[in-house]
C-alpha atoms as a PDB file:
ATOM      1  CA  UNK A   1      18.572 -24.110  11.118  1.00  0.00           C
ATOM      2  CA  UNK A   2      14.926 -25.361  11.666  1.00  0.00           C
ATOM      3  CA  UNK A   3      15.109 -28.321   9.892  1.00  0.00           C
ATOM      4  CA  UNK A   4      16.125 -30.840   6.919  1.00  0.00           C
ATOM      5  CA  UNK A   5      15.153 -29.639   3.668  1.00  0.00           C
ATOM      6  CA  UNK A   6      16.998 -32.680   1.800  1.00  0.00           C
ATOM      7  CA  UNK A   7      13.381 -34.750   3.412  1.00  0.00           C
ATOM      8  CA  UNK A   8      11.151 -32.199   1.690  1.00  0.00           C
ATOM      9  CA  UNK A   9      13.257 -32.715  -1.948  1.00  0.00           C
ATOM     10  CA  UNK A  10      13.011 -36.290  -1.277  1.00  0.00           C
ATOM     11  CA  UNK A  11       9.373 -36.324   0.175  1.00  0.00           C
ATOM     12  CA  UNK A  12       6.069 -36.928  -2.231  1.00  0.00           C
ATOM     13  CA  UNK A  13       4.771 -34.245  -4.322  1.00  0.00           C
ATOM     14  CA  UNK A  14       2.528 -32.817  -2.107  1.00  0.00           C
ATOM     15  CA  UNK A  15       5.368 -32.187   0.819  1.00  0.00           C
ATOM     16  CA  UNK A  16       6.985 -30.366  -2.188  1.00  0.00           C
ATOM     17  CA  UNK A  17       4.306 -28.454  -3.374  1.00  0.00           C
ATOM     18  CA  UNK A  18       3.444 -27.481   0.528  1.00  0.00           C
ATOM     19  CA  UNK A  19       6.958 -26.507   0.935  1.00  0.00           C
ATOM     20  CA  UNK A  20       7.189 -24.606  -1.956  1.00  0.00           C
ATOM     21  CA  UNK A  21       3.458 -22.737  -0.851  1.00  0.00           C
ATOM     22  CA  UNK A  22       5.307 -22.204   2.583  1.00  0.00           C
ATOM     23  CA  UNK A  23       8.104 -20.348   1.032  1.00  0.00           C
ATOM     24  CA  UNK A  24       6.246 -18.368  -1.209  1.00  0.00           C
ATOM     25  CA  UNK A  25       4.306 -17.394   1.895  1.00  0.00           C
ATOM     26  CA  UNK A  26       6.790 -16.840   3.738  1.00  0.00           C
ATOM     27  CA  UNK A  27       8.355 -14.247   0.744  1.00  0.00           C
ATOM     28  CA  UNK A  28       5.361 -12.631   0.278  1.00  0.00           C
ATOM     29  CA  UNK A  29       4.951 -11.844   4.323  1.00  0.00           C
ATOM     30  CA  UNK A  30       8.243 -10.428   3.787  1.00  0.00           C
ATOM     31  CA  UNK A  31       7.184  -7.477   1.154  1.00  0.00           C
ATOM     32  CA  UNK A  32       3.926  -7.261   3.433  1.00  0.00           C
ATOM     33  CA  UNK A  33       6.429  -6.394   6.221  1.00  0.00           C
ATOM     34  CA  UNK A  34       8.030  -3.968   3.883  1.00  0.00           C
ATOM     35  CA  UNK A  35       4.947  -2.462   2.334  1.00  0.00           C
ATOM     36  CA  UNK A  36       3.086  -1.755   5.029  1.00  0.00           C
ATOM     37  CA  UNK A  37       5.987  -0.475   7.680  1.00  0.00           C
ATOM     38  CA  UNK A  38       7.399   1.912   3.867  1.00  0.00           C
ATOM     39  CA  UNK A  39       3.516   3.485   4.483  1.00  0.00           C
ATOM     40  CA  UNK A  40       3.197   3.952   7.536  1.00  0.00           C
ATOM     41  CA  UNK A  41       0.160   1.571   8.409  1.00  0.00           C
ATOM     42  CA  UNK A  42       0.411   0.229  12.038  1.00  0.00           C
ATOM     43  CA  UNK A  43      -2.044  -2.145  12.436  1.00  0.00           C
ATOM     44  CA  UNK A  44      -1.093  -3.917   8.631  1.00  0.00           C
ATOM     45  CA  UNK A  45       2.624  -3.773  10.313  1.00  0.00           C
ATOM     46  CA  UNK A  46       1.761  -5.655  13.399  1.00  0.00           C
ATOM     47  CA  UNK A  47      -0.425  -8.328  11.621  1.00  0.00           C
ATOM     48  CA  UNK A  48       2.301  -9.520   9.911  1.00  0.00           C
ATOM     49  CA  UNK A  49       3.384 -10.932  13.720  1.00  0.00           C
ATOM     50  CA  UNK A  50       2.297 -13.349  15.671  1.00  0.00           C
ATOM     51  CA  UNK A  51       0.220 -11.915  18.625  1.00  0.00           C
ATOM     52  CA  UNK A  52       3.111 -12.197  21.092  1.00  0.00           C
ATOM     53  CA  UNK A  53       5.793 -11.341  18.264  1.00  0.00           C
ATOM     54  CA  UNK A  54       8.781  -9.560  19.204  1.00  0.00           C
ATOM     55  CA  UNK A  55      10.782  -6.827  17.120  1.00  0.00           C
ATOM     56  CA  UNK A  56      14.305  -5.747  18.172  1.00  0.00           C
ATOM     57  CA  UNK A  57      16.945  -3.536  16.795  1.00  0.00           C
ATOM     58  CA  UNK A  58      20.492  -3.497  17.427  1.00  0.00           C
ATOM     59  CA  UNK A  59      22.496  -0.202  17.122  1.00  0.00           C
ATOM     60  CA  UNK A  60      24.931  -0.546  14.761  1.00  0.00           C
ATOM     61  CA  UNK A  61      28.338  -2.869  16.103  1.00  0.00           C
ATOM     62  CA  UNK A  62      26.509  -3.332  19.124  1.00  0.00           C
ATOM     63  CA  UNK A  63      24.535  -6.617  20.719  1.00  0.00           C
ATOM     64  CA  UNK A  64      22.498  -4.790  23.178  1.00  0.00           C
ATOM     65  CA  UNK A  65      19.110  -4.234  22.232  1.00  0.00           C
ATOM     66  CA  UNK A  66      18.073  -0.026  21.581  1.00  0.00           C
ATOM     67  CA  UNK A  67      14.685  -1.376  21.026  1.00  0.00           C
ATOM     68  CA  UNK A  68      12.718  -4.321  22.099  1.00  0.00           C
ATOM     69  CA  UNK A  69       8.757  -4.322  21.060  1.00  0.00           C
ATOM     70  CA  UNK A  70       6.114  -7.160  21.888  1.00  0.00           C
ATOM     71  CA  UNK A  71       3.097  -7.599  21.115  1.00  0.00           C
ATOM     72  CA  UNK A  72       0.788  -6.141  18.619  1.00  0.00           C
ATOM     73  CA  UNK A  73      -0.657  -3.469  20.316  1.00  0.00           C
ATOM     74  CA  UNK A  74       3.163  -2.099  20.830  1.00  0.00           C
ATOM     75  CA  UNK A  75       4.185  -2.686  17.561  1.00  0.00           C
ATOM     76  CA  UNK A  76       1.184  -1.018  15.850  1.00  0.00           C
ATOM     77  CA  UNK A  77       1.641   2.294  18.180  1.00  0.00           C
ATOM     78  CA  UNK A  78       5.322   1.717  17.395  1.00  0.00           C
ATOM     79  CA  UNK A  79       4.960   1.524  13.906  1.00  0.00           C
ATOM     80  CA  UNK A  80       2.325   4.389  14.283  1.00  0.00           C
ATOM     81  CA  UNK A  81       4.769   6.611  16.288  1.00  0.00           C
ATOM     82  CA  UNK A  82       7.814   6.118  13.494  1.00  0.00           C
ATOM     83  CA  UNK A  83       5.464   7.014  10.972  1.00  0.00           C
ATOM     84  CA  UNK A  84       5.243  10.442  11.701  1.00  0.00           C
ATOM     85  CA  UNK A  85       9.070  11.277  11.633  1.00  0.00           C
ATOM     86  CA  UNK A  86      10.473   8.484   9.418  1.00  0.00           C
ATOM     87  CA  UNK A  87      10.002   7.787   5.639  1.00  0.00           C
ATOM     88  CA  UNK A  88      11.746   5.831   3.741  1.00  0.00           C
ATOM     89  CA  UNK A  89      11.414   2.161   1.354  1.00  0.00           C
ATOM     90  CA  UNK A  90      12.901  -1.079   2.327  1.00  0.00           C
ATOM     91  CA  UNK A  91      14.660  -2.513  -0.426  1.00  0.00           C
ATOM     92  CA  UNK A  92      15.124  -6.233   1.031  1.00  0.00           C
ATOM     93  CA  UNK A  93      17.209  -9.077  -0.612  1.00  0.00           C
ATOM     94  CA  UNK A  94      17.657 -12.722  -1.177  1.00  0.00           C
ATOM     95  CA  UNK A  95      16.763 -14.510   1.793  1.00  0.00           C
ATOM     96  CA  UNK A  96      18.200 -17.818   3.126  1.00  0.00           C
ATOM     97  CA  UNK A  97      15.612 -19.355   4.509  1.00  0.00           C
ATOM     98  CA  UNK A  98      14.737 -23.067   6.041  1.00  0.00           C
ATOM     99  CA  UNK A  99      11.274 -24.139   7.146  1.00  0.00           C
ATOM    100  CA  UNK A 100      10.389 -27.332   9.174  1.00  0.00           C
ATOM    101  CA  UNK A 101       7.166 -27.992  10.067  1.00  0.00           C
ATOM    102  CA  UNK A 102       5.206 -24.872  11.743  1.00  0.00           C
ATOM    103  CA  UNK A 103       8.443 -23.140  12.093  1.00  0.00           C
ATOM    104  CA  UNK A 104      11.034 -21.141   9.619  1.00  0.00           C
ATOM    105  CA  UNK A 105      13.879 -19.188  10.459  1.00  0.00           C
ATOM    106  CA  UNK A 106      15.521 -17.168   7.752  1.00  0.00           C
ATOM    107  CA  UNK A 107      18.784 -14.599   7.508  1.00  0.00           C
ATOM    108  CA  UNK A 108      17.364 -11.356   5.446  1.00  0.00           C
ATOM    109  CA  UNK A 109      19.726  -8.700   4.218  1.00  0.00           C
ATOM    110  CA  UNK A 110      18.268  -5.319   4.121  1.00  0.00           C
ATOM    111  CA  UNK A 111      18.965  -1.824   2.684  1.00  0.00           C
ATOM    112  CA  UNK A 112      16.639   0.887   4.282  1.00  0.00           C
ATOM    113  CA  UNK A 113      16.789   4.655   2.963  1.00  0.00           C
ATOM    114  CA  UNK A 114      15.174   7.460   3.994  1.00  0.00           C
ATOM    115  CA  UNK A 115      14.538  10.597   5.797  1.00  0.00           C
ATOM    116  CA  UNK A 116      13.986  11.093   9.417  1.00  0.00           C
ATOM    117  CA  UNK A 117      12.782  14.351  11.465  1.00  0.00           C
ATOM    118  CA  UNK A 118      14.426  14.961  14.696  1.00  0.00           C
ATOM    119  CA  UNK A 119      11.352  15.471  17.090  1.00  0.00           C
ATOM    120  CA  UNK A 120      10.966  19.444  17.656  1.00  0.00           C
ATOM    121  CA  UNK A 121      12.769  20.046  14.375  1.00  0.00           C
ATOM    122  CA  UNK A 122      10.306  21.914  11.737  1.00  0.00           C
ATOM    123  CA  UNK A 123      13.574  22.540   8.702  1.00  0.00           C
ATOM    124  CA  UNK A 124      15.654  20.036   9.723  1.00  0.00           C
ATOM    125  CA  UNK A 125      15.592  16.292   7.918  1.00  0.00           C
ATOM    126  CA  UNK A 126      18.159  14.068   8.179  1.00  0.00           C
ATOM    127  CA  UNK A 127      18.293  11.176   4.418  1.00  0.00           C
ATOM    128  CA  UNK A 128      19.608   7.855   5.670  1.00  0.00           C
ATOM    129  CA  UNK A 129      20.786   4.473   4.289  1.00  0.00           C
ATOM    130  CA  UNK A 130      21.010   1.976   6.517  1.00  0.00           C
ATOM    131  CA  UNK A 131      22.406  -1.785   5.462  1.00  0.00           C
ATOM    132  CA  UNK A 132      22.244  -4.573   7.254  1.00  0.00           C
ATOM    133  CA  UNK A 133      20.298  -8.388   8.312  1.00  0.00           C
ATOM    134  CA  UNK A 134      17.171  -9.354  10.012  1.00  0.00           C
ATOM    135  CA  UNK A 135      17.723 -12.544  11.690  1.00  0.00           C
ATOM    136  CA  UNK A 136      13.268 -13.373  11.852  1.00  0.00           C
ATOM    137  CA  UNK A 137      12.074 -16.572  13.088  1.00  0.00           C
ATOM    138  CA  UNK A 138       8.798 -17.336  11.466  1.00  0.00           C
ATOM    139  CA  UNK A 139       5.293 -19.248  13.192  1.00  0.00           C
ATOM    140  CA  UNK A 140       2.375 -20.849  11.314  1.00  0.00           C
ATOM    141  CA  UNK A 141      -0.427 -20.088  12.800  1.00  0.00           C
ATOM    142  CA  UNK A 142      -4.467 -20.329  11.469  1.00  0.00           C
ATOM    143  CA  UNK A 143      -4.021 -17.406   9.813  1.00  0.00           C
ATOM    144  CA  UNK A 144      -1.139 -18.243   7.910  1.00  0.00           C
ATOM    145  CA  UNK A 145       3.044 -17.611   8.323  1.00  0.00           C
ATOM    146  CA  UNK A 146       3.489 -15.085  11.015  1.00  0.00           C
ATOM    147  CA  UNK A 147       6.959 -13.254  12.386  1.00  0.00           C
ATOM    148  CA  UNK A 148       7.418 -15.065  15.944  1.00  0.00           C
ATOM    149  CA  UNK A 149      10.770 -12.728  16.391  1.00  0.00           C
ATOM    150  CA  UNK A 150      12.609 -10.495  14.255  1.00  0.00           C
ATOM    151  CA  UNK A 151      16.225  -8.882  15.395  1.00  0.00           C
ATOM    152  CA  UNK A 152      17.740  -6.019  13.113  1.00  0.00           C
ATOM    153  CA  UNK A 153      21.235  -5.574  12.832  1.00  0.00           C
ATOM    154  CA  UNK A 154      22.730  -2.677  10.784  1.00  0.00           C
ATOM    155  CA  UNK A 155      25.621  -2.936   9.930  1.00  0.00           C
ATOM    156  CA  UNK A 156      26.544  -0.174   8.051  1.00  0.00           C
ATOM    157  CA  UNK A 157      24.414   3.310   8.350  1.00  0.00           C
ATOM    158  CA  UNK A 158      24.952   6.849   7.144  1.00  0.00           C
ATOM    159  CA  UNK A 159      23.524  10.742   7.080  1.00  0.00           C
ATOM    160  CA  UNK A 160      23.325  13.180   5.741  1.00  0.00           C
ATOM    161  CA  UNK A 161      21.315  16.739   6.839  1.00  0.00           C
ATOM    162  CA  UNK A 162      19.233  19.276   4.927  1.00  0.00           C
ATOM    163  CA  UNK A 163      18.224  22.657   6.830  1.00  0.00           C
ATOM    164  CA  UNK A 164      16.169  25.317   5.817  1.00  0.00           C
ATOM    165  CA  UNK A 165      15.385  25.920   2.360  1.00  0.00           C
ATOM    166  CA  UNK A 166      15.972  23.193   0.490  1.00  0.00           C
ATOM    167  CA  UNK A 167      12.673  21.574   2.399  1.00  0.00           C
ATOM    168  CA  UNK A 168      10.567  24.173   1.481  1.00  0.00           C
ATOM    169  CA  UNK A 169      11.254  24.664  -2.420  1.00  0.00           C
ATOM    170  CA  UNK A 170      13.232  27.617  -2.170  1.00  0.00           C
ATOM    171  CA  UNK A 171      16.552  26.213  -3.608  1.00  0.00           C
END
């Protein structure tokens, strides 16, 4: 991917401990991403991107892009916009992930469930699961790791709806 990681195993302690900081980092940025898309809080989503960084999703079993956002501004009011209709947790996986230098790239498998409102749709709420990989290519910059570009691809995704009473108590 990025680069050799046999260099860093066979490097001095300190590349070790550094690449063993940048991983940890780099895991950590991860639940950030997580965390603070699960609660809805735009601006803490788009800091964990580099100020030009991209997010894209993929429909599922498709390669064209059904969203493409850049740039924090976008991604916050993104973020912001989803917030209001979608809820949900990311549970996220095992990642395999290389570093080299100022750069990582890293394969992250994903399960997302939750509920979405249709827009104009007071009783109506749809519970998903949706499975799939985040192919994210990571950036150092001075304030730390940083998502350069992150692509989601679902690969498996299903619903289910509730109407009416069940939403308000009633059942």
């Amino acid at each position: 991917m990025v680069g050799d990681e046999s260099d860093v195993r066979e490097g001095s302690l300190e590349a070790r401990v550094r690449a063993m900081e940048d991983r940890a980092e780099i895991l950590n940025l991860e639940g950030r991403y997580a965390r603070t898309w699960d609660s809805g809080d735009g601006a803490g989503w788009a800091a964990v991107f580099t100020a030009d960084g991209v997010w894209q999703a993929l429909p599922a079993g498709s390669q064209a892009p059904a969203n493409v956002v850049r740039g924090r501004a976008e991604l916050e009011a993104f973020c912001n916009q989803c917030a209001g209709r979608v809820t949900g947790l990311h549970f996220l996986h095992v990642n395999e992930l290389e570093i080299g230098g100022d750069e990582a790239r890293a394969l992250v498998y994903f399960d997302f469930r939750g509920s979405m409102r249709p827009p104009g749709s007071p009783a109506e709420l749809r519970h998903q699961l949706v499975t799939g990989h985040y192919k994210v290519r990571y950036r150092r910059t001075a304030d730390g790791w940083r998502i350069a570009h992150r692509l989601e691809q679902p690969v498996a995704f299903e619903s289910s709806t509730w109407v009416g009473g069940m939403l308000d108590g009633s059942f």
